[in-house]
Every structure is written in structure tokens, then in C-alpha cells.
PDB file of N, CA and C in Angstrom:
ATOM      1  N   UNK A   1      19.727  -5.584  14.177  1.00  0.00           N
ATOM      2  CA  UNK A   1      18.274  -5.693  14.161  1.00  0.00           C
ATOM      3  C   UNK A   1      17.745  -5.230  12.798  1.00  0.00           C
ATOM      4  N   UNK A   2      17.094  -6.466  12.493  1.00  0.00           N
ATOM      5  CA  UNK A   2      16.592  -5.351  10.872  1.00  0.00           C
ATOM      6  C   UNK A   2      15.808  -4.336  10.921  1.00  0.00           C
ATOM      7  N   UNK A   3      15.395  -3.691  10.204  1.00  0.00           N
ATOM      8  CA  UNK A   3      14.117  -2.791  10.063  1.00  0.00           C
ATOM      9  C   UNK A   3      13.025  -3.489   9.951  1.00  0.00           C
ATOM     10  N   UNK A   4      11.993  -2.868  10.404  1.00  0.00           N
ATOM     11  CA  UNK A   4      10.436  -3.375   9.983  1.00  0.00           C
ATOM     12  C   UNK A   4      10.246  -3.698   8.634  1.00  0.00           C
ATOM     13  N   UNK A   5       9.386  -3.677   8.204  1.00  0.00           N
ATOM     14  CA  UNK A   5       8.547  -3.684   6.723  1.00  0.00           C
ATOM     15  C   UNK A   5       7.037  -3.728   6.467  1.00  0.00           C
ATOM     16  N   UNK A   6       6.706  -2.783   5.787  1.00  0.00           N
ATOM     17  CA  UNK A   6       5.318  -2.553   5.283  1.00  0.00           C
ATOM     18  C   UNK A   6       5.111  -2.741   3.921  1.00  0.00           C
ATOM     19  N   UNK A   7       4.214  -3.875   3.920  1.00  0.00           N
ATOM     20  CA  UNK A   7       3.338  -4.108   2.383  1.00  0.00           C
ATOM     21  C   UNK A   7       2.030  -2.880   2.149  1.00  0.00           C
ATOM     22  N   UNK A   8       1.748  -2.495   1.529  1.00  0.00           N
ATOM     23  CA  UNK A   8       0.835  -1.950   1.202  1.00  0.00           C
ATOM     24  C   UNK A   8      -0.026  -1.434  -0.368  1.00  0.00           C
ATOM     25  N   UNK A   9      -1.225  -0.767  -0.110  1.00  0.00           N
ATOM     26  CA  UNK A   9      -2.116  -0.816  -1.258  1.00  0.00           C
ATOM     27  C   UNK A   9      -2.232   0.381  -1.475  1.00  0.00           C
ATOM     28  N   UNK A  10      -1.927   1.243  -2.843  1.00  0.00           N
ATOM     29  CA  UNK A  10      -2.615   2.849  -3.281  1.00  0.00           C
ATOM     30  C   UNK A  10      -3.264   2.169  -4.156  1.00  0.00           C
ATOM     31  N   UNK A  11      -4.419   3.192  -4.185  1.00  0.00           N
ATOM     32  CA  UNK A  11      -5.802   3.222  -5.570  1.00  0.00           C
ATOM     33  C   UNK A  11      -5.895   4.461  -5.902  1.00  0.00           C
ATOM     34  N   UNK A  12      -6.186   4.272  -7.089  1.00  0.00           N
ATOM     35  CA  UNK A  12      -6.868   5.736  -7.749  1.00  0.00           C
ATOM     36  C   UNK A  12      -7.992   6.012  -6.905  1.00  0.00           C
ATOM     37  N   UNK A  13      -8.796   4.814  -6.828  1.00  0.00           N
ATOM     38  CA  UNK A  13     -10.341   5.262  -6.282  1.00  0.00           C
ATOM     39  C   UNK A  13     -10.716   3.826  -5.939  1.00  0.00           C
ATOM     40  N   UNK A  14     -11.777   3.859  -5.380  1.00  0.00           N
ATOM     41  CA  UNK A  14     -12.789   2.324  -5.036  1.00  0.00           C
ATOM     42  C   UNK A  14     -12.852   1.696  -5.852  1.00  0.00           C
ATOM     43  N   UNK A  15     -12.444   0.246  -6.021  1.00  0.00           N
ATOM     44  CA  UNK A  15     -12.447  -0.332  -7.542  1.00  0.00           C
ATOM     45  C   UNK A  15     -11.626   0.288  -8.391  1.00  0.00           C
ATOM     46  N   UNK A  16     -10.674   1.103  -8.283  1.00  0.00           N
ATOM     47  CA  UNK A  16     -10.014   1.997  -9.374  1.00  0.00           C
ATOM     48  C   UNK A  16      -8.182   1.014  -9.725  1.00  0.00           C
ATOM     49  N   UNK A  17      -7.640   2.101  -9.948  1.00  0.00           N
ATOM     50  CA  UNK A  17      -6.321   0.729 -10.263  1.00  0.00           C
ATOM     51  C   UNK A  17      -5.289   1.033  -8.858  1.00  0.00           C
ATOM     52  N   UNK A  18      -5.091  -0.717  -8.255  1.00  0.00           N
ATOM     53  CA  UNK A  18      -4.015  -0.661  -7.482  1.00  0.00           C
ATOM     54  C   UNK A  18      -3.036  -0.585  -7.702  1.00  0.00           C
ATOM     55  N   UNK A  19      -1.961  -0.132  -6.543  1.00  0.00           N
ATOM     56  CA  UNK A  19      -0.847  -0.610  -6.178  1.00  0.00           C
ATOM     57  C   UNK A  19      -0.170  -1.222  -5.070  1.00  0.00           C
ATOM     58  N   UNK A  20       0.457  -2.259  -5.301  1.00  0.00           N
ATOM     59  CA  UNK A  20       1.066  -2.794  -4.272  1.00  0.00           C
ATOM     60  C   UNK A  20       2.615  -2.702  -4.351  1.00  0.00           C
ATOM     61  N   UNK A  21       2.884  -2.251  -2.697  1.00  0.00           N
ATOM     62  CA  UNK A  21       3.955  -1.725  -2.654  1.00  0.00           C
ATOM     63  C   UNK A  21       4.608  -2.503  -1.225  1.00  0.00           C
ATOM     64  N   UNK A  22       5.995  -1.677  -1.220  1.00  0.00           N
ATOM     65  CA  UNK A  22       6.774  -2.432   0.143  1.00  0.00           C
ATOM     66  C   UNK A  22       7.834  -1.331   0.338  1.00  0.00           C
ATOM     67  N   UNK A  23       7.851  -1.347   1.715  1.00  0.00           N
ATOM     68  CA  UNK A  23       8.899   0.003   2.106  1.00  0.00           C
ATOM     69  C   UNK A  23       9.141  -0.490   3.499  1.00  0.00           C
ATOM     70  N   UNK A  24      10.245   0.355   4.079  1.00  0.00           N
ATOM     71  CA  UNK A  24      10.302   0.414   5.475  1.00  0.00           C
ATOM     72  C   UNK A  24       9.832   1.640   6.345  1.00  0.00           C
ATOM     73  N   UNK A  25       9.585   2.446   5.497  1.00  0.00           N
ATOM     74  CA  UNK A  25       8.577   3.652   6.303  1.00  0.00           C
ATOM     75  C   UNK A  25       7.424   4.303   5.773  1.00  0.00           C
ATOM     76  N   UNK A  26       6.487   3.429   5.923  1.00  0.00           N
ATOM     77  CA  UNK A  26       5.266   4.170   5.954  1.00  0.00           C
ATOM     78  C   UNK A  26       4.448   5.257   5.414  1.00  0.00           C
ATOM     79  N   UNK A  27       4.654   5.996   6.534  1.00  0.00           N
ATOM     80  CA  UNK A  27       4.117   7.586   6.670  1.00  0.00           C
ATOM     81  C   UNK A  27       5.619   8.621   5.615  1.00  0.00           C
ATOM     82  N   UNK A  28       6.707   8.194   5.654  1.00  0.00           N
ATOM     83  CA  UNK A  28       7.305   9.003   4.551  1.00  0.00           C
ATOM     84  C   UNK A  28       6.851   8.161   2.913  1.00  0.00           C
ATOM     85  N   UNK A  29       6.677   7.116   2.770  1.00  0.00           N
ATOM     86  CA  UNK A  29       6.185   6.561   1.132  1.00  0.00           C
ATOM     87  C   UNK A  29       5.078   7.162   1.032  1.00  0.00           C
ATOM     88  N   UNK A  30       4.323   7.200   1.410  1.00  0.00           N
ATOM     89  CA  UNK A  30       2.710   7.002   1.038  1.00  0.00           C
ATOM     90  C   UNK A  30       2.674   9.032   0.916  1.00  0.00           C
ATOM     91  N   UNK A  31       3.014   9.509   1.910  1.00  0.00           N
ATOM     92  CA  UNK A  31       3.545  10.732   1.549  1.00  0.00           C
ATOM     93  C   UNK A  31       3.807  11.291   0.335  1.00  0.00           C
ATOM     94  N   UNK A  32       5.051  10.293  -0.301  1.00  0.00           N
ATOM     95  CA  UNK A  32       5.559  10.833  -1.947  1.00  0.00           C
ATOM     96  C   UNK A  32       4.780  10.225  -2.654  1.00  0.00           C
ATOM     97  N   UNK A  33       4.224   9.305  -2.257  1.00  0.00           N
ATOM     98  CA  UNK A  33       3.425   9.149  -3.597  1.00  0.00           C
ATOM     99  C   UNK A  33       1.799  10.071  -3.739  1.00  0.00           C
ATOM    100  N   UNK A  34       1.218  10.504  -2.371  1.00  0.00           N
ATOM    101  CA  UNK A  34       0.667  10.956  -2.029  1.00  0.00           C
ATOM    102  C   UNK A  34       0.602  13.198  -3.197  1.00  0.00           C
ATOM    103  N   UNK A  35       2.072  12.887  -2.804  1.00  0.00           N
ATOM    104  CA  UNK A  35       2.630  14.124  -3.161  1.00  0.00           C
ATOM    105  C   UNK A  35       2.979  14.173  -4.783  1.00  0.00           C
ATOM    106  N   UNK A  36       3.044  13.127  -5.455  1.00  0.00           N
ATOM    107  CA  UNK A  36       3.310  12.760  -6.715  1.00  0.00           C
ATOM    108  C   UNK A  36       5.008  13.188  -6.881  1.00  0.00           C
ATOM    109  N   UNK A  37       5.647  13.503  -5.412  1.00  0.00           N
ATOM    110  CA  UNK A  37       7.016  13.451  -5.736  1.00  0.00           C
ATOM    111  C   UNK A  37       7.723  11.987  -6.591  1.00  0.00           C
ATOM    112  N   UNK A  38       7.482  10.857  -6.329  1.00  0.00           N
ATOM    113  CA  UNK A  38       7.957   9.494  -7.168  1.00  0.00           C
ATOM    114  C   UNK A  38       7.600   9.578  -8.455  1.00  0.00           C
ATOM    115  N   UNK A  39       8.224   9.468  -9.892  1.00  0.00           N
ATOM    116  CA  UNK A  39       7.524   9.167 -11.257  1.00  0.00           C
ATOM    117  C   UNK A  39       7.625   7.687 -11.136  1.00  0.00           C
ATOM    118  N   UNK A  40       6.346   7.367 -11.580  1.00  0.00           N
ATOM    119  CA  UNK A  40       6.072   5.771 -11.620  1.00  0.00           C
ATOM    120  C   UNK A  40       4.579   5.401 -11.951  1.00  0.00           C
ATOM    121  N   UNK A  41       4.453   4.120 -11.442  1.00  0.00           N
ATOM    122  CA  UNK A  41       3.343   3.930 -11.417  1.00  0.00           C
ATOM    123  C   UNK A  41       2.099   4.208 -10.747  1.00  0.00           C
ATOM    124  N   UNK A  42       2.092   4.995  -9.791  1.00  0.00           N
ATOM    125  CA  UNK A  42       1.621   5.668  -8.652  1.00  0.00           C
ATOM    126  C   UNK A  42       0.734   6.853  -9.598  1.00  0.00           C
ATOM    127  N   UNK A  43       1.850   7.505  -9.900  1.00  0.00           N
ATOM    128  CA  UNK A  43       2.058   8.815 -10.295  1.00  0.00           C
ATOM    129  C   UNK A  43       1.263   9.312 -12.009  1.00  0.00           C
ATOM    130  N   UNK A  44       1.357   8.302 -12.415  1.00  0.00           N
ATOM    131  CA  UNK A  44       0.708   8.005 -13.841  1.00  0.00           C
ATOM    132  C   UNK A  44      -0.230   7.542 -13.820  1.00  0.00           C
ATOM    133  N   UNK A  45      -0.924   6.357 -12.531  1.00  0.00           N
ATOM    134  CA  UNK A  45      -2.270   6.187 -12.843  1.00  0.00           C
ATOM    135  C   UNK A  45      -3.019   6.425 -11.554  1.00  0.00           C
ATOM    136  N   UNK A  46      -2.347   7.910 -11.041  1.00  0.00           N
ATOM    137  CA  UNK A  46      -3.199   8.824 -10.206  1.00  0.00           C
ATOM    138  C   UNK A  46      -3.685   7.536  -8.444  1.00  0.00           C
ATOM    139  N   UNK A  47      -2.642   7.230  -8.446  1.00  0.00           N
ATOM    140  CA  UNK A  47      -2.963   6.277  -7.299  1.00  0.00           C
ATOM    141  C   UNK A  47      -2.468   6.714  -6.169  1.00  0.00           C
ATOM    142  N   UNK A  48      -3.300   7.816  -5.158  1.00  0.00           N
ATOM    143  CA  UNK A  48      -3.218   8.315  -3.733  1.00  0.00           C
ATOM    144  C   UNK A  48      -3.783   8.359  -2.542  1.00  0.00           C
ATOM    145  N   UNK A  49      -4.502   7.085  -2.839  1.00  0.00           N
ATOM    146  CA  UNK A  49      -5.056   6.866  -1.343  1.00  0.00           C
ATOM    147  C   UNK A  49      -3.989   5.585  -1.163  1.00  0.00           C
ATOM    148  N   UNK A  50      -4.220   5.389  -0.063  1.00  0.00           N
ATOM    149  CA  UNK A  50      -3.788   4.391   1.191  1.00  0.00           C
ATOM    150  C   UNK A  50      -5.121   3.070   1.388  1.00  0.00           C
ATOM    151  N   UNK A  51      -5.173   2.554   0.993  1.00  0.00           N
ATOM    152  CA  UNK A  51      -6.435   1.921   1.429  1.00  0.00           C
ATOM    153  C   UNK A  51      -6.281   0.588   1.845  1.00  0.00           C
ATOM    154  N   UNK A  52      -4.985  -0.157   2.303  1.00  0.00           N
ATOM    155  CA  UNK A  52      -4.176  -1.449   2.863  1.00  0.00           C
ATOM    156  C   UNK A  52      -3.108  -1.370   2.802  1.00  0.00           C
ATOM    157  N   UNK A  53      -2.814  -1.890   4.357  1.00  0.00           N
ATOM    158  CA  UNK A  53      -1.255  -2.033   4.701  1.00  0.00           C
ATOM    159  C   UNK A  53      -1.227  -3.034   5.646  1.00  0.00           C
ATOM    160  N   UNK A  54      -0.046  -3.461   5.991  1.00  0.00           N
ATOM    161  CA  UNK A  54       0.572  -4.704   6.922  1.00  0.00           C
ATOM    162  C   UNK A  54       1.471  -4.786   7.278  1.00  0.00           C
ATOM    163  N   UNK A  55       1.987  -4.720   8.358  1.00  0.00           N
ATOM    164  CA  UNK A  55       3.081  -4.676   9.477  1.00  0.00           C
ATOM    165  C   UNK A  55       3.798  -5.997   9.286  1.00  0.00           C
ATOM    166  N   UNK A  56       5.371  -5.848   9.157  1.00  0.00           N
ATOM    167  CA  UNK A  56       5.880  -7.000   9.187  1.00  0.00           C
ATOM    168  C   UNK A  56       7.224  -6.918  10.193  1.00  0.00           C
ATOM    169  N   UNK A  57       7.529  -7.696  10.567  1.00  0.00           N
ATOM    170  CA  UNK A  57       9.227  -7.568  11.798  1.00  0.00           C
ATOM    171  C   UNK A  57      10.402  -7.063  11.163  1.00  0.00           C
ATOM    172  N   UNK A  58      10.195  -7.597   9.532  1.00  0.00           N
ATOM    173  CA  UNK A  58      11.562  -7.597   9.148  1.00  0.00           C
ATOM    174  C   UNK A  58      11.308  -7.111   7.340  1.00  0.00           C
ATOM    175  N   UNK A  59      12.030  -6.217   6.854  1.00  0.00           N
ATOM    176  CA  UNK A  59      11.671  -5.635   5.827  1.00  0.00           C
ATOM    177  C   UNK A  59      11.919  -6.875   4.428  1.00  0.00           C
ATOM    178  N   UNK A  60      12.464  -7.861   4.727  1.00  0.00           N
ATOM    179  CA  UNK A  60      12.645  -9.244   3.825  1.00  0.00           C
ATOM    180  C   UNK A  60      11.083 -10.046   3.861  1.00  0.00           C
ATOM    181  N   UNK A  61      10.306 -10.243   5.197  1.00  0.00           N
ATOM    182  CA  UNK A  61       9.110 -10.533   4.942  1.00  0.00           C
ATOM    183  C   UNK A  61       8.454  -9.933   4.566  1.00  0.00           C
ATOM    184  N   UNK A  62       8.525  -8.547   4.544  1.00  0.00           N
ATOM    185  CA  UNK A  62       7.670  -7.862   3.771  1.00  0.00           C
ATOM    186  C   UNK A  62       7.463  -7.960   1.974  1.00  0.00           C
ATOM    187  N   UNK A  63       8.948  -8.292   1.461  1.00  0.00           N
ATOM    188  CA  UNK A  63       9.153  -8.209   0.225  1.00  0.00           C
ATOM    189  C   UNK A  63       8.737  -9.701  -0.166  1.00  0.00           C
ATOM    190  N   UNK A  64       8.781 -10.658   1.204  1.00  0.00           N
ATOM    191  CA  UNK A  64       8.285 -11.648   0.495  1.00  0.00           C
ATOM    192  C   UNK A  64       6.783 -11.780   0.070  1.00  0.00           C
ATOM    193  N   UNK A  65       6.102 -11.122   0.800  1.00  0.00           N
ATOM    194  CA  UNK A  65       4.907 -11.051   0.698  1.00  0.00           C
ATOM    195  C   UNK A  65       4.030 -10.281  -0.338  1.00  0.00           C
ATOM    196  N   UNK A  66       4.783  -9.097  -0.917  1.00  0.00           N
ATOM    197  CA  UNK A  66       4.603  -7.877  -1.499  1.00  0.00           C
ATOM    198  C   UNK A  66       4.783  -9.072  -3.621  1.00  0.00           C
ATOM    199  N   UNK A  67       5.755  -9.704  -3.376  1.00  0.00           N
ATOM    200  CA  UNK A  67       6.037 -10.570  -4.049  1.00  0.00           C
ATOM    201  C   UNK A  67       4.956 -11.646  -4.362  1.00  0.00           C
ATOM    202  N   UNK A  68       4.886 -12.138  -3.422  1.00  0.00           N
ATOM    203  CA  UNK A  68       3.590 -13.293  -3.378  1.00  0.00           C
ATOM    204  C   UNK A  68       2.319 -12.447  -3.818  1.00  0.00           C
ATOM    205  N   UNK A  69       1.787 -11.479  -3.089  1.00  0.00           N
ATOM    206  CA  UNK A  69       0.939 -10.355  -4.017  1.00  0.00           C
ATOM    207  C   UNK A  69       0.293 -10.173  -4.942  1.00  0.00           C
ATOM    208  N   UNK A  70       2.188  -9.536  -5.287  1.00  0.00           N
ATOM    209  CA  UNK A  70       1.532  -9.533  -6.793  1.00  0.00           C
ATOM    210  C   UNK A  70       1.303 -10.420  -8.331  1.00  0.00           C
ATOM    211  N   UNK A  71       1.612 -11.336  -7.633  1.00  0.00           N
ATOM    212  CA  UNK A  71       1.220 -12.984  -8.318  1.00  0.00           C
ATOM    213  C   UNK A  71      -0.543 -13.145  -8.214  1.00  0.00           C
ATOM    214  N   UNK A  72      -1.107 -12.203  -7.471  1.00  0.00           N
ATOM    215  CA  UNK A  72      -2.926 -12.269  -6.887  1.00  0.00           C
ATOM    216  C   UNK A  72      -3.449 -12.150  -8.373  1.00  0.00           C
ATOM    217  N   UNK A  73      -4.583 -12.710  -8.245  1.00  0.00           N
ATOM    218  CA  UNK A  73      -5.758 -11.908  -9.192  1.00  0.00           C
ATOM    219  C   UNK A  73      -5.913 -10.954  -8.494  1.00  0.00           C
ATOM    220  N   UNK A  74      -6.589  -9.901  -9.454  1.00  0.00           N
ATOM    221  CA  UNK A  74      -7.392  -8.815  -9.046  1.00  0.00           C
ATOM    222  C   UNK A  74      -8.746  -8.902  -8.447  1.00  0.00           C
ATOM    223  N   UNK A  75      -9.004  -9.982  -8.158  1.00  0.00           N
ATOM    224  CA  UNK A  75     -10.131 -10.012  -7.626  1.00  0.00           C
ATOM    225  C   UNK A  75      -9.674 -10.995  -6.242  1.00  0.00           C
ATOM    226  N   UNK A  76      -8.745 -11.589  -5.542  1.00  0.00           N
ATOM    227  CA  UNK A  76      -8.104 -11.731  -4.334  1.00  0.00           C
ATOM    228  C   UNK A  76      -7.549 -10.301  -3.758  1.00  0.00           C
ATOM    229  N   UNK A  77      -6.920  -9.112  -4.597  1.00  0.00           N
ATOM    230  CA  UNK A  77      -6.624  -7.955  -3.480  1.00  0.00           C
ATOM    231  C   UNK A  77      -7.736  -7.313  -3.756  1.00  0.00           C
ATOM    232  N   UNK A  78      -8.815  -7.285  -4.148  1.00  0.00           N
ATOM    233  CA  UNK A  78     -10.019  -6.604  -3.690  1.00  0.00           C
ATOM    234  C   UNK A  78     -10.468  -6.697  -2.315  1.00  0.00           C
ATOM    235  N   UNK A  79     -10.596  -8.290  -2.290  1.00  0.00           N
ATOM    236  CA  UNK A  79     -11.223  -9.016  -1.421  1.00  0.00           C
ATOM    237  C   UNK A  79     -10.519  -8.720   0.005  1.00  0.00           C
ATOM    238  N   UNK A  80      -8.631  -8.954  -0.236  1.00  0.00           N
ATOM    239  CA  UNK A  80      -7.941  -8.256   0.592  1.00  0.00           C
ATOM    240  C   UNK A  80      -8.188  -6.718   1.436  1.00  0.00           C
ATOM    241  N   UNK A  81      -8.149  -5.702   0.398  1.00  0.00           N
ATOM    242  CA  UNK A  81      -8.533  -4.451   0.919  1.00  0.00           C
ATOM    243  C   UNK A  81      -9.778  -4.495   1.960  1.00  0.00           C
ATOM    244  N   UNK A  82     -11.221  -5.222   0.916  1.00  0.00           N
ATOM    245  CA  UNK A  82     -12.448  -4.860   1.440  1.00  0.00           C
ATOM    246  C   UNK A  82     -12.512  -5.856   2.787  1.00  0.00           C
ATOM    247  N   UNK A  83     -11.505  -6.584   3.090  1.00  0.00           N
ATOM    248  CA  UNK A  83     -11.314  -6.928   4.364  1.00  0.00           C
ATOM    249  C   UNK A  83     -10.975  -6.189   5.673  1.00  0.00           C
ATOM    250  N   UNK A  84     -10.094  -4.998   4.940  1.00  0.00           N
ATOM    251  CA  UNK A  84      -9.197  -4.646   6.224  1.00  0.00           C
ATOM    252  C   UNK A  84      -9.916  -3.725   6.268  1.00  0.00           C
ATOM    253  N   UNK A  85     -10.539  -3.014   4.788  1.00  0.00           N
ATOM    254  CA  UNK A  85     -11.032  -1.239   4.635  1.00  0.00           C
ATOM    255  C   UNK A  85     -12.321  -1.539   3.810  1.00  0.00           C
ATOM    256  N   UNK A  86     -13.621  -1.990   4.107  1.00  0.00           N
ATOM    257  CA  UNK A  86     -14.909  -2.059   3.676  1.00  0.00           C
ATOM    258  C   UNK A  86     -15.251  -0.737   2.613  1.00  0.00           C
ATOM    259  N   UNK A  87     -14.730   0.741   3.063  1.00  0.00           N
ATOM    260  CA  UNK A  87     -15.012   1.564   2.623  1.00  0.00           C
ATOM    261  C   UNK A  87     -13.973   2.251   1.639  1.00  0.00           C
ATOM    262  N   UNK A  88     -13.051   1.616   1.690  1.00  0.00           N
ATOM    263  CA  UNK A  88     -11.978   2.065   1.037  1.00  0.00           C
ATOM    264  C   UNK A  88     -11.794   3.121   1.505  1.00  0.00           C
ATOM    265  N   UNK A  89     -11.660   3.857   2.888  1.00  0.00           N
ATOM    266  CA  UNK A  89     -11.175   4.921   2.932  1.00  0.00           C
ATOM    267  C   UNK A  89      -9.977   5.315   2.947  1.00  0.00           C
ATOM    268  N   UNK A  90      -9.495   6.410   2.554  1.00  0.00           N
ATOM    269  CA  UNK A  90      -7.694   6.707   2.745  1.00  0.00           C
ATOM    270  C   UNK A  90      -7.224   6.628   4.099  1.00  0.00           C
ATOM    271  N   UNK A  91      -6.366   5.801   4.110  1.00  0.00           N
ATOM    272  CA  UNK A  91      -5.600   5.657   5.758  1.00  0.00           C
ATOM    273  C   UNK A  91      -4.569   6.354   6.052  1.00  0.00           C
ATOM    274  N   UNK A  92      -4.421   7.323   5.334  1.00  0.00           N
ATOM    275  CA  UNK A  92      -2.805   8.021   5.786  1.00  0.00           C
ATOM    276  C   UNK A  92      -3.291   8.726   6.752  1.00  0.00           C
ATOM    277  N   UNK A  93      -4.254   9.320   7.360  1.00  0.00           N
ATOM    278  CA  UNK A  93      -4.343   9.864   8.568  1.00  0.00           C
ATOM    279  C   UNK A  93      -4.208   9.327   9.855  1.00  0.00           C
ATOM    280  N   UNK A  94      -4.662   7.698   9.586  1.00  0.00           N
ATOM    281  CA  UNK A  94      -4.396   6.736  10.316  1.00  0.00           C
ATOM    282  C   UNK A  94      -3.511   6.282  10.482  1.00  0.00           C
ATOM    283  N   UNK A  95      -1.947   5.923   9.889  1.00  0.00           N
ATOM    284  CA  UNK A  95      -1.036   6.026  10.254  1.00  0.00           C
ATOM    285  C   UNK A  95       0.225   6.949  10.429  1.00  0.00           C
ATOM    286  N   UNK A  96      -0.252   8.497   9.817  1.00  0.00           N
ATOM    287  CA  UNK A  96       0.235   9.358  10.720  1.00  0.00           C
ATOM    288  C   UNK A  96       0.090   9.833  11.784  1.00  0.00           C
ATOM    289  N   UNK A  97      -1.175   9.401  12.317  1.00  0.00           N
ATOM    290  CA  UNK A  97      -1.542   9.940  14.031  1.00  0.00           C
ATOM    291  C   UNK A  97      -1.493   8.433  14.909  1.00  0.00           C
ATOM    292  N   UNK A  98      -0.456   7.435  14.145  1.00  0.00           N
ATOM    293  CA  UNK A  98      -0.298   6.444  14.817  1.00  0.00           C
ATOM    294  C   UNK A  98       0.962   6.747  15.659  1.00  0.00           C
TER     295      UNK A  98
END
């Protein structure tokens, strides 16, 4: 059985700079980057909220998607986020008390 997979979005801030990412767990990624344990891109341009994510069956659709992505303008994952999260609020509380 494969693992799941999660696409997801950190920002510095509202309108600030994304990231799009892909993992198979969640609540431990968003964590380190949260924590600035990862050096990267996260970590350098201060990107710790949570503000979009997406559930996938299999951690290969996820990467396909995470892929397709980041091929977006920046003004398609805006539009993305302010779909799922109007307010941009940080969701890691939301999927740790999931």
C-alpha cells in the first residue's frame, strides 16, 4: 500500500513569498519548517505558516501535482490559497488537532 501524500503551501505572510511543497507527513514537515529545523528555502525566506494543503492516496500523485505547481504563475497559487484559506490563516493547528 503506498503512503499518502500531501502538497502544500508555506508563506512568509499574506501575499508574502510561497512555498510549495510535498511530503508524506504533514504535521511532522510543516513542524520543521515551522521550527526552522530544515536549511532551505523555507528557512531563508522566513516561510512558516501553513496556509494550503491537499490530500492525495498516493505520495507519487502528490509529486505529480506539487510538480505541475510549480510550473503556476504566481498569481494562479494565490488564487489557489485564497480559495481554500480567504484569510490566509496558519493551518497547522488544523491539522494537528485533525
Amino acid at each position: 500500500m503506498e503512503k499518502p501524500g500531501y502538497v502544500y503551501s508555506m508563506a512568509s505572510q499574506r501575499n508574502g513569498t510561497i512555498y510549495v511543497g510535498v511530503t508524506s507527513d504533514l504535521v511532522r514537515r510543516v513542524h520543521q519548517q515551522r521550527s526552522a529545523m530544515i536549511d532551505g528555502f523555507t528557512k531563508t525566506h522566513d516561510c512558516k505558516r501553513l496556509v494550503w494543503y491537499e490530500a492525495h492516496d498516493g505520495i507519487e500523485a502528490a509529486r505529480q501535482r506539487e510538480l505541475q505547481m510549480k510550473k503556476w504563475k504566481r498569481s494562479w497559487k494565490l488564487r489557489e490559497i485564497e480559495g481554500f484559506n480567504p484569510d490566509w490563516d496558519d493551518l497547522f493547528d488544523r491539522i494537528v488537532e485533525a
